[in-house]
PDB file of N, CA and C in Angstrom:
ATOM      1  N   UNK A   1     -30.508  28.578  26.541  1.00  0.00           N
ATOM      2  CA  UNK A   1     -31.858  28.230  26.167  1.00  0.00           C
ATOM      3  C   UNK A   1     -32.847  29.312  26.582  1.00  0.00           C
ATOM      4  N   UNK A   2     -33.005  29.514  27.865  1.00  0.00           N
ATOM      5  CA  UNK A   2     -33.214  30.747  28.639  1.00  0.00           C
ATOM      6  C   UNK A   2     -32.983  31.954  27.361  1.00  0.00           C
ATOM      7  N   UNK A   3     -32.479  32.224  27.066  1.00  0.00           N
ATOM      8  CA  UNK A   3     -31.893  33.275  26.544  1.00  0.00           C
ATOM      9  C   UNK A   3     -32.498  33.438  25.030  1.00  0.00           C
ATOM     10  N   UNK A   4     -32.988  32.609  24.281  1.00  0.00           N
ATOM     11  CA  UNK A   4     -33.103  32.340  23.277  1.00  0.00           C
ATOM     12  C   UNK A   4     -35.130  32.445  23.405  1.00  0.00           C
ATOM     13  N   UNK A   5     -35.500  32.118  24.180  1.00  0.00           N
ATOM     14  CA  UNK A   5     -36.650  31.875  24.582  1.00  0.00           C
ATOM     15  C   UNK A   5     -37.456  33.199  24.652  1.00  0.00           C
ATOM     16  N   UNK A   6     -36.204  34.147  25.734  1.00  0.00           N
ATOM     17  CA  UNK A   6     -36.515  35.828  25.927  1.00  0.00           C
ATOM     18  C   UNK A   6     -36.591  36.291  24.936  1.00  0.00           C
ATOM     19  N   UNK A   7     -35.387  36.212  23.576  1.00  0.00           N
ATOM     20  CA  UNK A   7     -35.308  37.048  22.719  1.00  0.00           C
ATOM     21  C   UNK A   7     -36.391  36.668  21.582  1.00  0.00           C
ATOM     22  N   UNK A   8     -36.891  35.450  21.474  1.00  0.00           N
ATOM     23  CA  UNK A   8     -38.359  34.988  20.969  1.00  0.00           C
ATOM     24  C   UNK A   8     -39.646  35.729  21.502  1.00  0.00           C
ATOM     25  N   UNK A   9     -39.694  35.907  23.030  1.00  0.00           N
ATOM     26  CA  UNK A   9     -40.681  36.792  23.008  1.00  0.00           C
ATOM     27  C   UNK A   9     -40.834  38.182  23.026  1.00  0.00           C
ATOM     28  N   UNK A  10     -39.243  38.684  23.068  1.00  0.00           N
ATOM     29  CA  UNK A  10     -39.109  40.005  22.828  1.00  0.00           C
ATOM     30  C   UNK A  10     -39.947  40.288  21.997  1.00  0.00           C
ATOM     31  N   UNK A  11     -39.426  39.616  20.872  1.00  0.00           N
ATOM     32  CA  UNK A  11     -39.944  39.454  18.909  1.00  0.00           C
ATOM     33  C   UNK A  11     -41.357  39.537  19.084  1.00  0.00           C
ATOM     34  N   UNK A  12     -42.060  38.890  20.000  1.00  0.00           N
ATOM     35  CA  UNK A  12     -43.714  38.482  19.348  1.00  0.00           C
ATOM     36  C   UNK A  12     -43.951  39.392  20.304  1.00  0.00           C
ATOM     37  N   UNK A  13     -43.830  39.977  20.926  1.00  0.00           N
ATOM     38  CA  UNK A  13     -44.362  40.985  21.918  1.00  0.00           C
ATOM     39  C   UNK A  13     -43.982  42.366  21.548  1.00  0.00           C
ATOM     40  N   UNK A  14     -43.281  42.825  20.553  1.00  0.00           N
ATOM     41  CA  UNK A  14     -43.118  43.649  19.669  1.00  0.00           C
ATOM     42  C   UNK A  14     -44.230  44.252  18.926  1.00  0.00           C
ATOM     43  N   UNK A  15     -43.862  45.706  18.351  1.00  0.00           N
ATOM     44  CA  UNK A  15     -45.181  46.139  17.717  1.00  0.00           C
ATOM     45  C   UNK A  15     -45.653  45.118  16.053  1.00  0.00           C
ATOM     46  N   UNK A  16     -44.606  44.924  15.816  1.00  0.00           N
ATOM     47  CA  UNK A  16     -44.232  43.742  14.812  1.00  0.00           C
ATOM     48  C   UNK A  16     -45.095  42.617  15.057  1.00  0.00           C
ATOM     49  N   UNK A  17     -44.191  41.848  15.666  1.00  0.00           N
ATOM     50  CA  UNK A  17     -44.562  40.604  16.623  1.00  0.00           C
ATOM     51  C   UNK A  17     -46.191  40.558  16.526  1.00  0.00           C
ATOM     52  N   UNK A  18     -47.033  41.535  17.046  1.00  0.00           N
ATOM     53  CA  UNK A  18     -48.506  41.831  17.942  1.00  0.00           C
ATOM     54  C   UNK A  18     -48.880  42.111  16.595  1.00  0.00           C
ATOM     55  N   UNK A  19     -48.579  42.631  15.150  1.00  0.00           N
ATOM     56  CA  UNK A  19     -49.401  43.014  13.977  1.00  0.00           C
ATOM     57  C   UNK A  19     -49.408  41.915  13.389  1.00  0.00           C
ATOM     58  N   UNK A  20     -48.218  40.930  13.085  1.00  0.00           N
ATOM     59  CA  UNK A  20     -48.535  39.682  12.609  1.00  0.00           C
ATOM     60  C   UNK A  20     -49.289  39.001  12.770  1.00  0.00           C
ATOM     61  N   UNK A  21     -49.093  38.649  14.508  1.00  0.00           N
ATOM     62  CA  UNK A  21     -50.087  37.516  15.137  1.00  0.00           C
ATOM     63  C   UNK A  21     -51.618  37.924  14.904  1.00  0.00           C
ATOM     64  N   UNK A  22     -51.798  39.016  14.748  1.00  0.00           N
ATOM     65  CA  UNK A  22     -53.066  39.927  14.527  1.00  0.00           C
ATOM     66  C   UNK A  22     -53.439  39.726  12.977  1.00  0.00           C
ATOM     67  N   UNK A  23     -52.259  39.936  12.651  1.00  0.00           N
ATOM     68  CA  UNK A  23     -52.590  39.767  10.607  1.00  0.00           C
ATOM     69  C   UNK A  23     -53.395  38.111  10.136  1.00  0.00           C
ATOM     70  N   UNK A  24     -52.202  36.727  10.972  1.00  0.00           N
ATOM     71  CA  UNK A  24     -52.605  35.600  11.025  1.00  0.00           C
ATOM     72  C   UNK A  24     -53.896  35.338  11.018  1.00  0.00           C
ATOM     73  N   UNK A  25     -53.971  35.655  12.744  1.00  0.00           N
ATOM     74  CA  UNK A  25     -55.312  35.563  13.148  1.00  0.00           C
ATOM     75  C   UNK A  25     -56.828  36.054  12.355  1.00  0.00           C
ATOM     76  N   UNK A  26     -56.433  37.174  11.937  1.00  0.00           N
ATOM     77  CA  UNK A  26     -57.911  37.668  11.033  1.00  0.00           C
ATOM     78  C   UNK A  26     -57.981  36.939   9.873  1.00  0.00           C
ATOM     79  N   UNK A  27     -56.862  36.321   9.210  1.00  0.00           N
ATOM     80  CA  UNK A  27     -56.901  35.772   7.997  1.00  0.00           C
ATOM     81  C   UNK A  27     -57.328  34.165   8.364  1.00  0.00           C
ATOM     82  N   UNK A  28     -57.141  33.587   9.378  1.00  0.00           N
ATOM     83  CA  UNK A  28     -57.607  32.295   9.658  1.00  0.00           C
ATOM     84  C   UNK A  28     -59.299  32.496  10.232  1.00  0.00           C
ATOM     85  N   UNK A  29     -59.330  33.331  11.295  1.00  0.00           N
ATOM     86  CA  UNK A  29     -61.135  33.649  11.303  1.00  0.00           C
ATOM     87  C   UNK A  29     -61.603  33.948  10.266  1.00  0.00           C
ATOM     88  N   UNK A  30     -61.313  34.655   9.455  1.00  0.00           N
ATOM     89  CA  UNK A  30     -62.062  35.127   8.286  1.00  0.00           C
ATOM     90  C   UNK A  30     -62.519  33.924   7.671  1.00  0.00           C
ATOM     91  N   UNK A  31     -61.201  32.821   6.952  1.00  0.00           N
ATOM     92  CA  UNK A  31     -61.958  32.048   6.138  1.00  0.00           C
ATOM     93  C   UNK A  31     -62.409  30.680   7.039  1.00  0.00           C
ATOM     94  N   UNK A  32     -62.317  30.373   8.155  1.00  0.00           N
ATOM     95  CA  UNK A  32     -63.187  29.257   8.773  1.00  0.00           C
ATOM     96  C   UNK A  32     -65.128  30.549   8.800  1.00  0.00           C
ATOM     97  N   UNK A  33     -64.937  31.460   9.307  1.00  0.00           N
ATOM     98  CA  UNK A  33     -66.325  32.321   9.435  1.00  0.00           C
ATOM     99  C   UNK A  33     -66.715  32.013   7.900  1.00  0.00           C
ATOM    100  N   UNK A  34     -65.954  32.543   6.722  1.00  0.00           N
ATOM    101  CA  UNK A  34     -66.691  32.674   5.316  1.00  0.00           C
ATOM    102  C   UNK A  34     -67.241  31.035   5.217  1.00  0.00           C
ATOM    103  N   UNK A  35     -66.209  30.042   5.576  1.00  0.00           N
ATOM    104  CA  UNK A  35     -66.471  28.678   5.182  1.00  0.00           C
ATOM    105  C   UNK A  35     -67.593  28.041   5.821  1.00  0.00           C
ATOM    106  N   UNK A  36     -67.960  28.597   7.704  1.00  0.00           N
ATOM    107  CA  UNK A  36     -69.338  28.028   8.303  1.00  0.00           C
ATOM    108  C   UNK A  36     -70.494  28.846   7.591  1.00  0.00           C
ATOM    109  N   UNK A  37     -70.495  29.966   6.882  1.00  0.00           N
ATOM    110  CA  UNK A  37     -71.568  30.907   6.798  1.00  0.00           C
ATOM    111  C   UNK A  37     -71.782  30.163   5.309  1.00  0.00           C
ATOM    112  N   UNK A  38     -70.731  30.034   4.495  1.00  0.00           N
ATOM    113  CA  UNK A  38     -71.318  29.581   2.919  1.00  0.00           C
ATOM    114  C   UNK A  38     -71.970  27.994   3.553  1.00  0.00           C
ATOM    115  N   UNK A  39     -71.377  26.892   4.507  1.00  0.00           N
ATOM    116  CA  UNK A  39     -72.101  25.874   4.319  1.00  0.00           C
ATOM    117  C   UNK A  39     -72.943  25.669   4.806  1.00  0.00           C
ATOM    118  N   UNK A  40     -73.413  26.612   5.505  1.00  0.00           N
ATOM    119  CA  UNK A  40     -74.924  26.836   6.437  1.00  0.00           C
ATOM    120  C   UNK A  40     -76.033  27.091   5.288  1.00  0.00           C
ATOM    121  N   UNK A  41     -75.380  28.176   4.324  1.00  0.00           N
ATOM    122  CA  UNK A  41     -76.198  28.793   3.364  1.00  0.00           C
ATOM    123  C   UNK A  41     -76.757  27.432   2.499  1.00  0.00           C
ATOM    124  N   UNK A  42     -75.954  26.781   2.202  1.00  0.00           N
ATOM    125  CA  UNK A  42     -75.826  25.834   0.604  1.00  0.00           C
ATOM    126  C   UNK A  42     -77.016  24.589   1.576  1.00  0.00           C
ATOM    127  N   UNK A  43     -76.584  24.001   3.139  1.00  0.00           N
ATOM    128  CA  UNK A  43     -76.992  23.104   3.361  1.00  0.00           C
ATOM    129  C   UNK A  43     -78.691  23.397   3.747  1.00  0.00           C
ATOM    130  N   UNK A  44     -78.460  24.951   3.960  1.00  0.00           N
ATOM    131  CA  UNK A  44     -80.141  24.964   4.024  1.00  0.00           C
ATOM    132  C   UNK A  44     -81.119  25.422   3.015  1.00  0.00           C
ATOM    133  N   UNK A  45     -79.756  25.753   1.778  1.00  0.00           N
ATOM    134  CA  UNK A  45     -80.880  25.962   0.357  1.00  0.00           C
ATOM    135  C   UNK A  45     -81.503  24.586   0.211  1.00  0.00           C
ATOM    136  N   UNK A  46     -80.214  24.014   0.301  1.00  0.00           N
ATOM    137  CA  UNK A  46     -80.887  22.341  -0.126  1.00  0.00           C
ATOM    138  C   UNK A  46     -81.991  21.815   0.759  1.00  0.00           C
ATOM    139  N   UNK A  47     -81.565  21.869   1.763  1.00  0.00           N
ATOM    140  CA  UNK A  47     -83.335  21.765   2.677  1.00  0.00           C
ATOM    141  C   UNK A  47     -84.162  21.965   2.068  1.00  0.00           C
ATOM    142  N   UNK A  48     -84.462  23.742   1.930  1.00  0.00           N
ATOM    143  CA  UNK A  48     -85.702  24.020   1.734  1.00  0.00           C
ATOM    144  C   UNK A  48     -86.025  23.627   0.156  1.00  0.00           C
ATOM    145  N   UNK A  49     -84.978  23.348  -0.529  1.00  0.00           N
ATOM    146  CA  UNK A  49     -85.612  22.549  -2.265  1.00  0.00           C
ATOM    147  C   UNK A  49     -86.137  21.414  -2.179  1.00  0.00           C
ATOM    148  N   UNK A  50     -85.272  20.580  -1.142  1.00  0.00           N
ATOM    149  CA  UNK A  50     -85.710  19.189  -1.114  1.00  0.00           C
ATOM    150  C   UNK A  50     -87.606  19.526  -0.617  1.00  0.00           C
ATOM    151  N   UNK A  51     -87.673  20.555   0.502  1.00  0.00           N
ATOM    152  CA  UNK A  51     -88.763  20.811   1.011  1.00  0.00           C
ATOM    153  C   UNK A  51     -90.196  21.400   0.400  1.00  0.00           C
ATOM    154  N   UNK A  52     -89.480  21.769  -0.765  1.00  0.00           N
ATOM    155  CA  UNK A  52     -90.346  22.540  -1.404  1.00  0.00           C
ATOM    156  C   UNK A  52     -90.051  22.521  -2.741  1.00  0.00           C
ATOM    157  N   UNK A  53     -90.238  21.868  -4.123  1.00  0.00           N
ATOM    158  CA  UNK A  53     -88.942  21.186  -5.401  1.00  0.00           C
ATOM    159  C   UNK A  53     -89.707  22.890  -6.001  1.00  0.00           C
ATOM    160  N   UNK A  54     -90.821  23.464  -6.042  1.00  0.00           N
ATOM    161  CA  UNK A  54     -91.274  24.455  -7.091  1.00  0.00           C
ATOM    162  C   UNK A  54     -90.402  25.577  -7.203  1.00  0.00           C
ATOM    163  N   UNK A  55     -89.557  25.985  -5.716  1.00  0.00           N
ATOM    164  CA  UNK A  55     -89.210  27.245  -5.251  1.00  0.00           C
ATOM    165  C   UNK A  55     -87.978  27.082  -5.530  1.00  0.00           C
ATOM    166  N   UNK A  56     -87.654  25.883  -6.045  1.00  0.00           N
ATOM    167  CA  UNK A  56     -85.878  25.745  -6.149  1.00  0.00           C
ATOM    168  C   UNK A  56     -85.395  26.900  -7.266  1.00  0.00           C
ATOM    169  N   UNK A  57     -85.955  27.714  -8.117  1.00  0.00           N
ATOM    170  CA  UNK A  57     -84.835  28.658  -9.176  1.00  0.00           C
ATOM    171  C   UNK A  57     -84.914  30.055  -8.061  1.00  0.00           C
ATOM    172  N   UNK A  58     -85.707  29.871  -7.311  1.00  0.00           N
ATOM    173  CA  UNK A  58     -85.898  31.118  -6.052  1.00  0.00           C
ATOM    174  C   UNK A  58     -84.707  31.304  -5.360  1.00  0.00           C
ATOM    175  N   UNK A  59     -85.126  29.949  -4.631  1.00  0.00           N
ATOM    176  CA  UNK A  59     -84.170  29.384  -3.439  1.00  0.00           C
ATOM    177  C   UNK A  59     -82.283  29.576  -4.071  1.00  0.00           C
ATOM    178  N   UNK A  60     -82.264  28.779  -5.422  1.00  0.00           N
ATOM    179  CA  UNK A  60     -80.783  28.982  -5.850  1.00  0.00           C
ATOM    180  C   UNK A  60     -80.249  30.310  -6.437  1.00  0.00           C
ATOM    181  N   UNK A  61     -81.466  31.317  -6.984  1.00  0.00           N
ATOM    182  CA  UNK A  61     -80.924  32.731  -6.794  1.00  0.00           C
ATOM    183  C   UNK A  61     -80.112  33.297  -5.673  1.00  0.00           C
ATOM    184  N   UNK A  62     -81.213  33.212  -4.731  1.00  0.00           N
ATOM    185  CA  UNK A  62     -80.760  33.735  -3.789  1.00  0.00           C
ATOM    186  C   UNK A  62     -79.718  33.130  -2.761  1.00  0.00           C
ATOM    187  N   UNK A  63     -79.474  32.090  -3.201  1.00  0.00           N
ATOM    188  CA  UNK A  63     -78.315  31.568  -2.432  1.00  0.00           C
ATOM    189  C   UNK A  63     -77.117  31.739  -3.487  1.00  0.00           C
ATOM    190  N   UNK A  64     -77.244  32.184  -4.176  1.00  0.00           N
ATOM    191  CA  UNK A  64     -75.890  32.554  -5.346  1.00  0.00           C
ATOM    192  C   UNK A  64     -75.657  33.581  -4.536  1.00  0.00           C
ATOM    193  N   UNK A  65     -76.341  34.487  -4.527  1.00  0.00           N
ATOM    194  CA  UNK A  65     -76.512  35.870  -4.094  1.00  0.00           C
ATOM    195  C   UNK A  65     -75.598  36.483  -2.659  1.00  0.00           C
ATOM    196  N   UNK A  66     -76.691  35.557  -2.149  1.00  0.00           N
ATOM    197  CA  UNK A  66     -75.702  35.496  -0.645  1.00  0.00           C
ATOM    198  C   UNK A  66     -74.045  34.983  -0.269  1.00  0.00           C
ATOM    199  N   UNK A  67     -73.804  34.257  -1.059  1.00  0.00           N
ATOM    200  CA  UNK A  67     -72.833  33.448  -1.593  1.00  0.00           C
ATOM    201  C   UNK A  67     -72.071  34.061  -1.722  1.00  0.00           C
ATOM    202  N   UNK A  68     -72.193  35.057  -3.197  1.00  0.00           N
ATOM    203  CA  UNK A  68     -70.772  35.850  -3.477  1.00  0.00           C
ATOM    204  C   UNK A  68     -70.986  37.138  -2.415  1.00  0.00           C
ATOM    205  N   UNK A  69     -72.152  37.506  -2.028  1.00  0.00           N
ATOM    206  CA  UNK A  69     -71.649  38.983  -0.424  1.00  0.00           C
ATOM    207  C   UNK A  69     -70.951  38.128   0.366  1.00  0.00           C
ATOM    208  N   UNK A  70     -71.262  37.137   0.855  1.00  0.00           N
ATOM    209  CA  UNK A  70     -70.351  36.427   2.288  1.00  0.00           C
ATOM    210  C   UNK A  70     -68.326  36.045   1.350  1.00  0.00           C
ATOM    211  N   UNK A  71     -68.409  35.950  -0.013  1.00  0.00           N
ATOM    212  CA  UNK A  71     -67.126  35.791  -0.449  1.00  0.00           C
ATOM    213  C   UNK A  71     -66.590  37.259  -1.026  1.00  0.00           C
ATOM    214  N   UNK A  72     -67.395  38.030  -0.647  1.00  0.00           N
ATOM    215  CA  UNK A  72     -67.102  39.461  -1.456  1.00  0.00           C
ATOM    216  C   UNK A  72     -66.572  40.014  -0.046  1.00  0.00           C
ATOM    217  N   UNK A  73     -66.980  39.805   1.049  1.00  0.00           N
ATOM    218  CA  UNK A  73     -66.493  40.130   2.342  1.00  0.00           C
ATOM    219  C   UNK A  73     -65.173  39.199   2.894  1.00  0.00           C
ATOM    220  N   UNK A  74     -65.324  37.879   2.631  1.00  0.00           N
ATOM    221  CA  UNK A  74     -64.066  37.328   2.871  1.00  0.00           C
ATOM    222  C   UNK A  74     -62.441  37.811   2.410  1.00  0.00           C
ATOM    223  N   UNK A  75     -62.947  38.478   0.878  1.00  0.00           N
ATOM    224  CA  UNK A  75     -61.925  38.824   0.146  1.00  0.00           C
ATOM    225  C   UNK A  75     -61.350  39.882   0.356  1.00  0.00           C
ATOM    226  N   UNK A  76     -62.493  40.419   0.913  1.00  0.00           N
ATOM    227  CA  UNK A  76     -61.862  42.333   1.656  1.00  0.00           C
ATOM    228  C   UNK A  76     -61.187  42.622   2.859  1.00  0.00           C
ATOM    229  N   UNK A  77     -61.323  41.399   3.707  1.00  0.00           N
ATOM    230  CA  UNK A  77     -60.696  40.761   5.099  1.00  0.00           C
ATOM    231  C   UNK A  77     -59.660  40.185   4.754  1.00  0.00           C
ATOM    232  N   UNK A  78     -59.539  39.240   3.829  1.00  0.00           N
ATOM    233  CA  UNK A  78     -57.962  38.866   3.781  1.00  0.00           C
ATOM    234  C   UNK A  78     -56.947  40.165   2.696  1.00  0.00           C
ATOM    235  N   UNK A  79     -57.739  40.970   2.061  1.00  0.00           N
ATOM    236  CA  UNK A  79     -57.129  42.501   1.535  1.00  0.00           C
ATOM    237  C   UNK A  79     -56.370  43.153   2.962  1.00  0.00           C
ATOM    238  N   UNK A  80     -57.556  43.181   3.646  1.00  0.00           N
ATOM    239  CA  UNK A  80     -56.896  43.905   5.197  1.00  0.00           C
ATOM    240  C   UNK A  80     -55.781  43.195   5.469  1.00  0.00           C
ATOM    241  N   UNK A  81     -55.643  41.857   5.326  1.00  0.00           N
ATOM    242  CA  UNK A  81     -54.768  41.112   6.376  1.00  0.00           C
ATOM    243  C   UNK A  81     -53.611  41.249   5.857  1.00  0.00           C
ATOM    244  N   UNK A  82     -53.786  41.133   4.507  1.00  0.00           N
ATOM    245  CA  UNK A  82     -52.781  41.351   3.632  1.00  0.00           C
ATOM    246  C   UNK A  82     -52.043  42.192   3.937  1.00  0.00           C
ATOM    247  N   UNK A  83     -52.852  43.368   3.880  1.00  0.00           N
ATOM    248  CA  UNK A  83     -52.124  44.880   3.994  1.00  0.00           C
ATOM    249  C   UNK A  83     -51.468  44.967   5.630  1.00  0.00           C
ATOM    250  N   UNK A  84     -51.877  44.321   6.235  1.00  0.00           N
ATOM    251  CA  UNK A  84     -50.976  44.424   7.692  1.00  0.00           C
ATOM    252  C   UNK A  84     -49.810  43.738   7.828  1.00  0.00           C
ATOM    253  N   UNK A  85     -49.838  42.668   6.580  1.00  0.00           N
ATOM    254  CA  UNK A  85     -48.569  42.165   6.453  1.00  0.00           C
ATOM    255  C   UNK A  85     -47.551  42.442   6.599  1.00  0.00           C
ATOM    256  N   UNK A  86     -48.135  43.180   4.529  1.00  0.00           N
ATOM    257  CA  UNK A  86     -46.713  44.240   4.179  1.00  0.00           C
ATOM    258  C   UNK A  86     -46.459  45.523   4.823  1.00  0.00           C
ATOM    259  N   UNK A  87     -47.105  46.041   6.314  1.00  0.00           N
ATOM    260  CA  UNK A  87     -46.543  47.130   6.607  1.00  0.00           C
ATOM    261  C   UNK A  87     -45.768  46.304   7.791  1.00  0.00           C
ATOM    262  N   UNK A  88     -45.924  44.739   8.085  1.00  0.00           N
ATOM    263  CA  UNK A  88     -44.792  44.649   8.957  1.00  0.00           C
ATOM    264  C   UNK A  88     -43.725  44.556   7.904  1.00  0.00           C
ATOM    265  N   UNK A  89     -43.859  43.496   6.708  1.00  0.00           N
ATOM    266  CA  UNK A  89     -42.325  43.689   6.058  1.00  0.00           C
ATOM    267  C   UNK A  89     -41.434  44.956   5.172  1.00  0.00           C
ATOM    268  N   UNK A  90     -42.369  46.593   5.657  1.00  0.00           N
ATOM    269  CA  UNK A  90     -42.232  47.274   5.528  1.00  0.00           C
ATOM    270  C   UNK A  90     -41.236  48.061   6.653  1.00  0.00           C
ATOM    271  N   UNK A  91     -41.583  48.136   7.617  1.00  0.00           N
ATOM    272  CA  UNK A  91     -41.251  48.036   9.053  1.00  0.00           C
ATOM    273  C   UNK A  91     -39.987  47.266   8.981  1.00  0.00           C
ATOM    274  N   UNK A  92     -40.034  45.857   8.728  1.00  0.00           N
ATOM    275  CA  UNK A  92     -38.386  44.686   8.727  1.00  0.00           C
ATOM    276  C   UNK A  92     -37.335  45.564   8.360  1.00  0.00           C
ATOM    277  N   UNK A  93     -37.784  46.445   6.875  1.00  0.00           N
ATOM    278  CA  UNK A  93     -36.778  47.084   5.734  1.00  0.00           C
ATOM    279  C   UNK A  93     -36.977  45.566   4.798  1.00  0.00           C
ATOM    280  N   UNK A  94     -37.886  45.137   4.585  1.00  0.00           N
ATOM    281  CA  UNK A  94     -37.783  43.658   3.351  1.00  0.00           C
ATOM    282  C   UNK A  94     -38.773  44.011   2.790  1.00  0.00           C
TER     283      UNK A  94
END
């Protein structure tokens, strides 16, 4: 058991091992960050329409706007993550 345990963390403590957990990780921050930043955006366009009904084709421009930069950045972060993938299953020989 012992034994099986070592050669598990050999693995994740590897240069391998340390790019994955690294690859994971940016790809799970990325989209919880893209997902609090778009519903911050949407819940306070709606605020300020409810707050103000004249400014709403303003307000929903610019929250389109912001919208696709915060998903135009998400997409370039999971590109990265991507790409750290395949240089571990490059690295495997797979």
């Amino acid at each position: 058991m012992l034994g099986m345990l070592a050669q598990g963390s050999s693995i994740l403590f590897s240069d391998n091992g340390l790019m994955g957990l690294g690859a994971g990780l940016g790809a799970g921050l990325t989209t919880l960050g893209a997902a609090k930043g778009i519903g911050n955006l949407a819940g306070n366009a709606v605020e300020s329409m409810a707050r103000q009904p004249e400014v709403r084709g303003n307000v929903f421009v610019a929250m389109i706007i912001a919208a696709a930069l915060i998903e135009g950045f998400t997409f370039f972060a999971l590109v990265v993550c991507n790409g750290i993938a395949g240089k571990i299953a490059e690295a495997a020989g797979g």
